[in-house]
Protein backbone atom coordinates (compact mmCIF):
# COMPACT_ATOMS: atom_id res chain seq x y z
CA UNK A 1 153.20 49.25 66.22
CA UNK A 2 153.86 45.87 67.57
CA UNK A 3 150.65 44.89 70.62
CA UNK A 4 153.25 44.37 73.33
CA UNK A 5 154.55 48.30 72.55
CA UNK A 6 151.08 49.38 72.56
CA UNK A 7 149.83 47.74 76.03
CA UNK A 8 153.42 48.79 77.05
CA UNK A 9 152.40 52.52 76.87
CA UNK A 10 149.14 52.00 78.90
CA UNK A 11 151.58 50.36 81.64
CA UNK A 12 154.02 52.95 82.19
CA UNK A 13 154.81 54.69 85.26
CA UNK A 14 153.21 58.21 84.55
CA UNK A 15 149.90 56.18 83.66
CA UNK A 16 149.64 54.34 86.74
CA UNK A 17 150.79 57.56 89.13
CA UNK A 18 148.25 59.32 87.38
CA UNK A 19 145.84 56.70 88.02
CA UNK A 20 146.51 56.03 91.89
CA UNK A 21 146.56 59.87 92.16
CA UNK A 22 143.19 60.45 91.06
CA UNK A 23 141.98 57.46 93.15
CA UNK A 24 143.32 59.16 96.01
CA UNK A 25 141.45 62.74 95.18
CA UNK A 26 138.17 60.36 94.97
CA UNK A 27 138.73 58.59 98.11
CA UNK A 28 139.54 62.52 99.77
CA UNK A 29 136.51 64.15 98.53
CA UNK A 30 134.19 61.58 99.64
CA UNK A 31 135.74 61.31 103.41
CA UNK A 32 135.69 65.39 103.08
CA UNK A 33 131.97 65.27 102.42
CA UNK A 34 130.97 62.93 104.88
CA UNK A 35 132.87 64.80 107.79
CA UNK A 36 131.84 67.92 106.35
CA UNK A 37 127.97 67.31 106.40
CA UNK A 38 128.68 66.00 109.99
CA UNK A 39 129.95 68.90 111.48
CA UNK A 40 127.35 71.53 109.49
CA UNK A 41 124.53 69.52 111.09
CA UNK A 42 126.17 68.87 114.16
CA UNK A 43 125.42 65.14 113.70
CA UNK A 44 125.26 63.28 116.75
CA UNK A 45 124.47 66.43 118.58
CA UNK A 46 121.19 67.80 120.01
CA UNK A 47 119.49 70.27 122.76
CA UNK A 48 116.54 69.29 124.71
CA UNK A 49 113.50 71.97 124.83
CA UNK A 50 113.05 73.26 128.41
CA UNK A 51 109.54 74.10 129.56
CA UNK A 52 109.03 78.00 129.32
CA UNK A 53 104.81 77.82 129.62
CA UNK A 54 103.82 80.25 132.73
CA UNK A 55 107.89 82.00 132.48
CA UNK A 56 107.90 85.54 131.71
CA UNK A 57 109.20 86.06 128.40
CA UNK A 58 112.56 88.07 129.77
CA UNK A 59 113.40 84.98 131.74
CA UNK A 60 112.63 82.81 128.68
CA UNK A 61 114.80 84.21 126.96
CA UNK A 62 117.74 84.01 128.91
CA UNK A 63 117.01 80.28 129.22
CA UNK A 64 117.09 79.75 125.67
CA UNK A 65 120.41 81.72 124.84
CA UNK A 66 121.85 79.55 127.66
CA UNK A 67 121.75 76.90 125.61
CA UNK A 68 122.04 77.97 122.47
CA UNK A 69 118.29 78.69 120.94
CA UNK A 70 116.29 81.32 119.71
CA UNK A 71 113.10 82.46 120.65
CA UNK A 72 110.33 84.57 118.75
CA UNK A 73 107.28 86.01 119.96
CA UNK A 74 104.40 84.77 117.37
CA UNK A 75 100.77 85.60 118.87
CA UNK A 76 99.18 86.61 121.99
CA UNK A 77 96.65 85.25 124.19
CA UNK A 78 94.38 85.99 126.97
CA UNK A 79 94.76 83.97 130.76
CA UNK A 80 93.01 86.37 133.32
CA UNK A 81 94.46 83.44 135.89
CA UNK A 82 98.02 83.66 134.52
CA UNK A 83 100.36 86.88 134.89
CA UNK A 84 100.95 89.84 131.90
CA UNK A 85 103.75 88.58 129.46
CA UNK A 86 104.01 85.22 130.72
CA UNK A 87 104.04 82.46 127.77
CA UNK A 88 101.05 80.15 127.24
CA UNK A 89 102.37 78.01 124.48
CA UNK A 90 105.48 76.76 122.98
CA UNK A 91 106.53 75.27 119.50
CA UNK A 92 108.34 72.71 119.42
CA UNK A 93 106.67 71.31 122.81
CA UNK A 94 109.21 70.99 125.65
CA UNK A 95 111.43 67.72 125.84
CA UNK A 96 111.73 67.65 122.60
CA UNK A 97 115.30 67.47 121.26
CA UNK A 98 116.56 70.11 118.23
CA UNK A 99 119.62 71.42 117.12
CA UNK A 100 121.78 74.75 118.33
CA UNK A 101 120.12 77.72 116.91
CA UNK A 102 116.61 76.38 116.91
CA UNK A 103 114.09 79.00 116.95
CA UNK A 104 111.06 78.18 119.37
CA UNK A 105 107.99 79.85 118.67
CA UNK A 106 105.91 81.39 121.66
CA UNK A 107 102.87 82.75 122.75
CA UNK A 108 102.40 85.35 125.30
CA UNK A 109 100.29 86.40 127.63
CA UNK A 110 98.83 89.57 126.77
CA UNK A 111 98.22 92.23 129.77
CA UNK A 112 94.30 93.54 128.43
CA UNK A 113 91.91 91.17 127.94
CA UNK A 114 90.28 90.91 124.21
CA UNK A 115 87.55 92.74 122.75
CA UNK A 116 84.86 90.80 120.72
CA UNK A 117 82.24 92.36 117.82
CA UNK A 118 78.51 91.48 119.60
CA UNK A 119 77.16 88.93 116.81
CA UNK A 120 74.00 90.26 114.80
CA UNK A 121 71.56 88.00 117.56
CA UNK A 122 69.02 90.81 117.92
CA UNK A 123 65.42 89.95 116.16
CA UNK A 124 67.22 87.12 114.15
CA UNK A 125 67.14 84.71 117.10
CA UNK A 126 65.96 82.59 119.94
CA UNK A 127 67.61 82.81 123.01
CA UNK A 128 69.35 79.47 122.98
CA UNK A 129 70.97 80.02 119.50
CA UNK A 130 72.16 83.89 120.99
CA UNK A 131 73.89 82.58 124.08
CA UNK A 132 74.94 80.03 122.07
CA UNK A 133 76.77 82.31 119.60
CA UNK A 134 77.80 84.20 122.70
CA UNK A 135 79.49 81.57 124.77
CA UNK A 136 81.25 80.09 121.56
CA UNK A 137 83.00 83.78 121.22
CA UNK A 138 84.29 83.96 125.47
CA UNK A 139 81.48 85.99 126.42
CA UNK A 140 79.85 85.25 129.87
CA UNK A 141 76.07 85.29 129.49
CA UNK A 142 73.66 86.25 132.56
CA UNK A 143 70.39 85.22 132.92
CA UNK A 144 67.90 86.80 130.76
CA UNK A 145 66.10 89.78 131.22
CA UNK A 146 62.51 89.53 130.40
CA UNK A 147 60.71 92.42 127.73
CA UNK A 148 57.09 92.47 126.23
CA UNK A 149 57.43 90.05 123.02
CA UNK A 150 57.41 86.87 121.55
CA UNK A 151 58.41 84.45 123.85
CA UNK A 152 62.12 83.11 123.86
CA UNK A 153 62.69 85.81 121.29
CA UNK A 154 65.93 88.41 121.41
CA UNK A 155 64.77 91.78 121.56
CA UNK A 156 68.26 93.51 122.83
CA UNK A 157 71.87 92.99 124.38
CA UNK A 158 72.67 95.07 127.00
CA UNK A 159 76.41 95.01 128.75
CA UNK A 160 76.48 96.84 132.43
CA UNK A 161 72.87 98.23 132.14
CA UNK A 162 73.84 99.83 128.65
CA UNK A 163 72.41 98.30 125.24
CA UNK A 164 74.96 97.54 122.88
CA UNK A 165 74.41 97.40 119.32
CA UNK A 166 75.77 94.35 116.39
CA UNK A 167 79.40 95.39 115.45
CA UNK A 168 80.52 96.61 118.64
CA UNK A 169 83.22 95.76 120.16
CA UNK A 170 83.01 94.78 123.92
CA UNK A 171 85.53 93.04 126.50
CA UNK A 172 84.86 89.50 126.90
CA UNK A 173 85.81 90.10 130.97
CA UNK A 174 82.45 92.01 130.60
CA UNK A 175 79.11 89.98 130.95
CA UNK A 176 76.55 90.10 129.12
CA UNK A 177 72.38 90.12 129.58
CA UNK A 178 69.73 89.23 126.67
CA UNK A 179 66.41 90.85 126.58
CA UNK A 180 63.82 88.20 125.27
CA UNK A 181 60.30 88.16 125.09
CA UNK A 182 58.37 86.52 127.78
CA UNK A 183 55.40 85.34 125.88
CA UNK A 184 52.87 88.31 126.93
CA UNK A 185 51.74 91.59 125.10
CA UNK A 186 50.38 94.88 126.18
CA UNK A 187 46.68 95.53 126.58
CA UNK A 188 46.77 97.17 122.90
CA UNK A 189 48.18 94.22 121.56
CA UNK A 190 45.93 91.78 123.13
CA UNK A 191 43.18 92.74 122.14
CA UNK A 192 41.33 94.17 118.93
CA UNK A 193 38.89 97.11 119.78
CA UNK A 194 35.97 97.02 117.44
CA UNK A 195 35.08 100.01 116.01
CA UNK A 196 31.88 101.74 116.87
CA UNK A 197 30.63 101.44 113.37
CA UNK A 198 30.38 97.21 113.63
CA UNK A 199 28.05 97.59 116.36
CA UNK A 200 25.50 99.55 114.28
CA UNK A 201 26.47 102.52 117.14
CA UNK A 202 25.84 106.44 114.95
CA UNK A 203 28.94 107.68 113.56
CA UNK A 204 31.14 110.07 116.22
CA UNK A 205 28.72 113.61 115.18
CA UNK A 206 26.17 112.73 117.60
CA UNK A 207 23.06 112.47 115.15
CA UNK A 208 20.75 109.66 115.80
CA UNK A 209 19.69 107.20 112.68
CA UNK A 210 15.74 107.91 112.18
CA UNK A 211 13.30 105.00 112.17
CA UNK A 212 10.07 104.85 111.13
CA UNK A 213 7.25 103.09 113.93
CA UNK A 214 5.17 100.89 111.99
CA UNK A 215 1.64 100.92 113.97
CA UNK A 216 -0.70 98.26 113.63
């Protein structure tokens, strides 16, 4: 086979049709996947978070299928100054801008306020390290109530006159005394009666010790 008949085959009409129309599926599938990806991520396109804090969660959610979002209850909270069912925070934040069928992620307002375990403070710790502990978990504490003991020491909790015990669970709407020791004791523990026996005194069956009178 002479080289001009070989190159001649490789430069034939069905070659180069074939060639131009596989050029042409290239060129189509890339153009396809470019508008393609647009349009499944709505590129160019995006809805801006309203506020819903302090909304009820009814109203919320009509705002949010108004424009095209989800929303999903995640957790609940406690705002005695805020109304039942209201929501307190929102993820992503408001003005932020997302995509149609965003889910936003609430928190709600919950109509009974929480009940917290009373920490183990009870002869384990000073007063300043109980209200401490106290405070940290929501609880309002009232001024101390003063018992026979060690001073600045916890002797008790009490909650509306009643004592409550570690482990128990108690509203934190509910305040809450500490009985500590004031520093003084009882008369029994104040002072140490010395037996009758250190002072030479005769045993408690009346007899009397004999002596013997030396006489000059």
């Amino acid at each position: 086979m002479k080289t001009k008949e070989f190159f001649g085959k490789f430069c034939s009409k069905f070659l180069i049709w074939n060639l131009v129309a596989m050029a042409l599926v290239v060129v189509l599938l890339i153009v396809g996947v470019n508008y393609g990806l647009d349009w499944y991520t709505h590129h160019g396109e995006g809805i801006r978070v309203p506020n819903i804090e302090g909304v009820n969660i009814t109203k919320a959610r009509e705002m949010m299928e108004e424009k095209g979002l989800e929303i999903v209850v995640t957790d609940s909270g406690y705002n005695k100054r805020l109304p039942a069912d209201c929501i307190l925070t929102q993820s992503p934040d408001a003005g932020l801008t997302v995509k149609a069928g965003h889910t936003i992620y609430v928190t709600i307002n919950s109509s009974n306020s929480p009940s917290v375990a009373i920490p183990d403070v009870v002869d384990n710790s000073s007063y300043r390290e109980a209200e401490a502990k106290l405070i940290s978990l929501g609880f309002k504490v009232l001024p101390p109530q003063y018992v026979t003991g060690e001073k600045d020491w916890v002797y008790g909790v009490t909650c509306n006159g009643r004592r409550v015990s570690a482990g128990e669970r108690v509203s934190i709407e509910q305040p809450i005394t500490l009985q500590i020791g004031s520093g003084r004791y009882g008369l029994d523990e104040e002072l140490n009666v010395v037996g009758s026996d250190e002072l030479g005194v005769s045993g408690g069956d009346g007899d009397v010790d004999d002596f013997e009178e030396v006489k000059e």
